[in-house]
N, C-alpha and C. Protein backbone atom coordinates (compact mmCIF):
# COMPACT_ATOMS: atom_id res chain seq x y z
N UNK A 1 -4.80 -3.20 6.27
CA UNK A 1 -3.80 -2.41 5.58
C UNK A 1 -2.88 -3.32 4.77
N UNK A 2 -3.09 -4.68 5.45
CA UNK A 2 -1.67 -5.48 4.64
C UNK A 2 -2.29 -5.58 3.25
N UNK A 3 -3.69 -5.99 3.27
CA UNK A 3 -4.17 -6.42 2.18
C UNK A 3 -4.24 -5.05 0.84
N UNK A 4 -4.27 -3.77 1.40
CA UNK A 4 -3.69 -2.43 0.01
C UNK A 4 -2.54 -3.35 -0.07
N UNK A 5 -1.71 -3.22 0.40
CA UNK A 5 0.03 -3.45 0.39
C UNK A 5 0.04 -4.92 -1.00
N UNK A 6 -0.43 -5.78 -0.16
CA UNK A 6 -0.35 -6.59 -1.47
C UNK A 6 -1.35 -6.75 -2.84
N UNK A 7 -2.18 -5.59 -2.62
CA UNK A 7 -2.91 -4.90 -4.09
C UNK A 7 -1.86 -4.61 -4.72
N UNK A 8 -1.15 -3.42 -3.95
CA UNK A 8 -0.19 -2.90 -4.58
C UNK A 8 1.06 -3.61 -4.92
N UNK A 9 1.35 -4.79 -4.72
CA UNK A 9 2.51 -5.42 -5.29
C UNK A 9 3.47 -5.68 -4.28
N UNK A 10 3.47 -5.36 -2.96
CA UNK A 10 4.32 -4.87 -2.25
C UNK A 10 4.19 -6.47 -1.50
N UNK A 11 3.59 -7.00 -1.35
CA UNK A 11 3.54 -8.66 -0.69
C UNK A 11 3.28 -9.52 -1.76
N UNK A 12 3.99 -10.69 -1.48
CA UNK A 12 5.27 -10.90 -1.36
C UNK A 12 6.37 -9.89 -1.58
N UNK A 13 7.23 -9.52 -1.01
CA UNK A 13 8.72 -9.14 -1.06
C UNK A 13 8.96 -9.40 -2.78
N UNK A 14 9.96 -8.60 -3.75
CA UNK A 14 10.81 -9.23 -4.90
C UNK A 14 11.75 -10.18 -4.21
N UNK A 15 12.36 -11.43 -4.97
CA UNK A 15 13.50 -11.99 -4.96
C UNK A 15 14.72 -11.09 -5.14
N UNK A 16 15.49 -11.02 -4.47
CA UNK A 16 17.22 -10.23 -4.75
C UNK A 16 17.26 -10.41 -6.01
N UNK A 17 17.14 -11.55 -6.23
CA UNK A 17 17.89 -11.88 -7.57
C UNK A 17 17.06 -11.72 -8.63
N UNK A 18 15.91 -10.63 -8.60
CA UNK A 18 15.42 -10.09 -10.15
C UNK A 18 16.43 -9.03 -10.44
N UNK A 19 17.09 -8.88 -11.68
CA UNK A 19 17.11 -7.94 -12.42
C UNK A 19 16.64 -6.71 -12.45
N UNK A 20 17.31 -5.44 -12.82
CA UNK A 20 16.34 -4.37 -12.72
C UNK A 20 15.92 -4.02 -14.19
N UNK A 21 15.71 -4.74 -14.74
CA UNK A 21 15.19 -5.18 -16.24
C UNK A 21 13.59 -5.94 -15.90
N UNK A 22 13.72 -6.83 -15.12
CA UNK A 22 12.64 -7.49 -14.38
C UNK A 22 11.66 -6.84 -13.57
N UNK A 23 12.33 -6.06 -12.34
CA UNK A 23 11.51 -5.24 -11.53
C UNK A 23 11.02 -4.42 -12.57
N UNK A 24 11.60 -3.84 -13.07
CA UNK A 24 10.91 -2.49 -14.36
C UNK A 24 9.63 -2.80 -14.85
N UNK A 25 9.59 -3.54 -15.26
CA UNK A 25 8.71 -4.47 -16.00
C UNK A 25 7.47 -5.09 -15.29
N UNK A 26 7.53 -5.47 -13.80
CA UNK A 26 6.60 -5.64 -12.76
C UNK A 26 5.97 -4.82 -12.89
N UNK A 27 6.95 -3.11 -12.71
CA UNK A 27 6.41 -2.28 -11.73
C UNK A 27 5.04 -1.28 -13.35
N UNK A 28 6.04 -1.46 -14.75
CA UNK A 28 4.93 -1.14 -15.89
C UNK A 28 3.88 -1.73 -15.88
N UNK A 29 4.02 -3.01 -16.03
CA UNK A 29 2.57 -4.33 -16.16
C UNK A 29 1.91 -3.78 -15.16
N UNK A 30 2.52 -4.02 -13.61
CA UNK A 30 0.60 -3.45 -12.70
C UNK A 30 0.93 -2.17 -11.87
N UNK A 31 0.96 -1.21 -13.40
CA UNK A 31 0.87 0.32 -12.95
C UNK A 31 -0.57 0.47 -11.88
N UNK A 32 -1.33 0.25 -12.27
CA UNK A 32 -2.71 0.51 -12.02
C UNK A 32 -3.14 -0.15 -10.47
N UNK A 33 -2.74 -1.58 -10.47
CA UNK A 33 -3.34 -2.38 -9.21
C UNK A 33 -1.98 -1.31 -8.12
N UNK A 34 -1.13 -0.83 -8.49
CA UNK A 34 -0.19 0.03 -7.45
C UNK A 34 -0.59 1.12 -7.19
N UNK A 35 -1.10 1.66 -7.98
CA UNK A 35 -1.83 3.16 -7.87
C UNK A 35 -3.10 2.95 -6.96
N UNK A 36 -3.80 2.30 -7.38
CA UNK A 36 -4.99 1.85 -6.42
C UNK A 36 -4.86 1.38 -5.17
N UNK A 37 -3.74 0.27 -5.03
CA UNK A 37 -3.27 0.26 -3.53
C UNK A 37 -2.72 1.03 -2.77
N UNK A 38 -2.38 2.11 -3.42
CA UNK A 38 -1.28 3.56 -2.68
C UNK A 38 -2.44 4.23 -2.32
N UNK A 39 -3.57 4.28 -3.03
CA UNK A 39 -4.49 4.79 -2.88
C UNK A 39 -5.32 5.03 -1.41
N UNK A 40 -5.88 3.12 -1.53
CA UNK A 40 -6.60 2.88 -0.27
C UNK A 40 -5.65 2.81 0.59
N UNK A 41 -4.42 2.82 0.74
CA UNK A 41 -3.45 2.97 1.73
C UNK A 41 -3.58 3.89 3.03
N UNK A 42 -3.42 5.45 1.66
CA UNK A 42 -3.54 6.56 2.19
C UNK A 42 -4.89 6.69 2.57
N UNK A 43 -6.03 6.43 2.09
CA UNK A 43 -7.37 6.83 2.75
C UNK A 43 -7.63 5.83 3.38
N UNK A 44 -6.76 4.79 4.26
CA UNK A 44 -7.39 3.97 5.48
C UNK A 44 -6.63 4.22 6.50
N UNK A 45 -5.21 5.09 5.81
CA UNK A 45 -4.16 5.54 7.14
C UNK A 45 -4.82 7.05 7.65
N UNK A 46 -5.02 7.87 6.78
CA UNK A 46 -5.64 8.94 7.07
C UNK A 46 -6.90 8.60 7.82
N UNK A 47 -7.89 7.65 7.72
CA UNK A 47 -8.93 7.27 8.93
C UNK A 47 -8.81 6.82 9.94
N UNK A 48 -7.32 5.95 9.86
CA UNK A 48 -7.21 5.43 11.15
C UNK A 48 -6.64 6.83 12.10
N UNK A 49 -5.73 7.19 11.58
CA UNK A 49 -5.26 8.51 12.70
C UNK A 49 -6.10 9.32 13.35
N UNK A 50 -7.27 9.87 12.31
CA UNK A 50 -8.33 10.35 12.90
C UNK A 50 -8.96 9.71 13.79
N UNK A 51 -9.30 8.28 13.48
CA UNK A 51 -10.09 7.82 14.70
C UNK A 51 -9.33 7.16 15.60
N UNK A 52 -7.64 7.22 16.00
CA UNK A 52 -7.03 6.95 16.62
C UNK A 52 -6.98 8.67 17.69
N UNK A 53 -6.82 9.48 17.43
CA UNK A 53 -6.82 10.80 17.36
C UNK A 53 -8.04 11.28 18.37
N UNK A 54 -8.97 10.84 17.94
CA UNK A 54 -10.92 10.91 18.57
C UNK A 54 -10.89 10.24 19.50
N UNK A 55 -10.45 8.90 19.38
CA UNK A 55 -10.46 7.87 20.82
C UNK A 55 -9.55 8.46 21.68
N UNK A 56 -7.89 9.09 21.35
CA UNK A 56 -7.59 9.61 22.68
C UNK A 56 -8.03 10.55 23.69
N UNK A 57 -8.78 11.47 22.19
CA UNK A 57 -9.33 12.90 22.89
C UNK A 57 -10.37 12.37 24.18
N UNK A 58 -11.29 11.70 23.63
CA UNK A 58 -12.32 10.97 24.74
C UNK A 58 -13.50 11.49 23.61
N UNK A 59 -13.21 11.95 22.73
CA UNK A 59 -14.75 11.94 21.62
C UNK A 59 -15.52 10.85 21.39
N UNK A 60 -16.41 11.08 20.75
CA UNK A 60 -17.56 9.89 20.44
C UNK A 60 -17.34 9.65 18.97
């Protein structure tokens, strides 16, 4: 999961000290690699619950 997270931009952390002239500008340039990591985010959190979900029940 960490590895969506830093698809998406989200690892490393920003520095405090960008600008929100700066962040803006991150977040335009990699519209796309963020969208895609929000993406597989949600469809590896949504699998894990399920098969977190199955293993408690006692399913196979």
């Amino acid at each position: 999961m960490l590895a969506f997270w830093q698809l998406a931009g989200y690892l490393p952390p920003h520095p405090p000290s960008l600008g929100t002239a700066e962040v803006a500008a991150f977040y335009s340039e990699h519209a796309n690699s963020i969208r895609a990591g929000q993406l597989l985010s949600l469809i590896f959190s949504t699998l894990l619950i399920k098969g977190v979900r199955r293993q408690a029940s006692g399913e196979a």
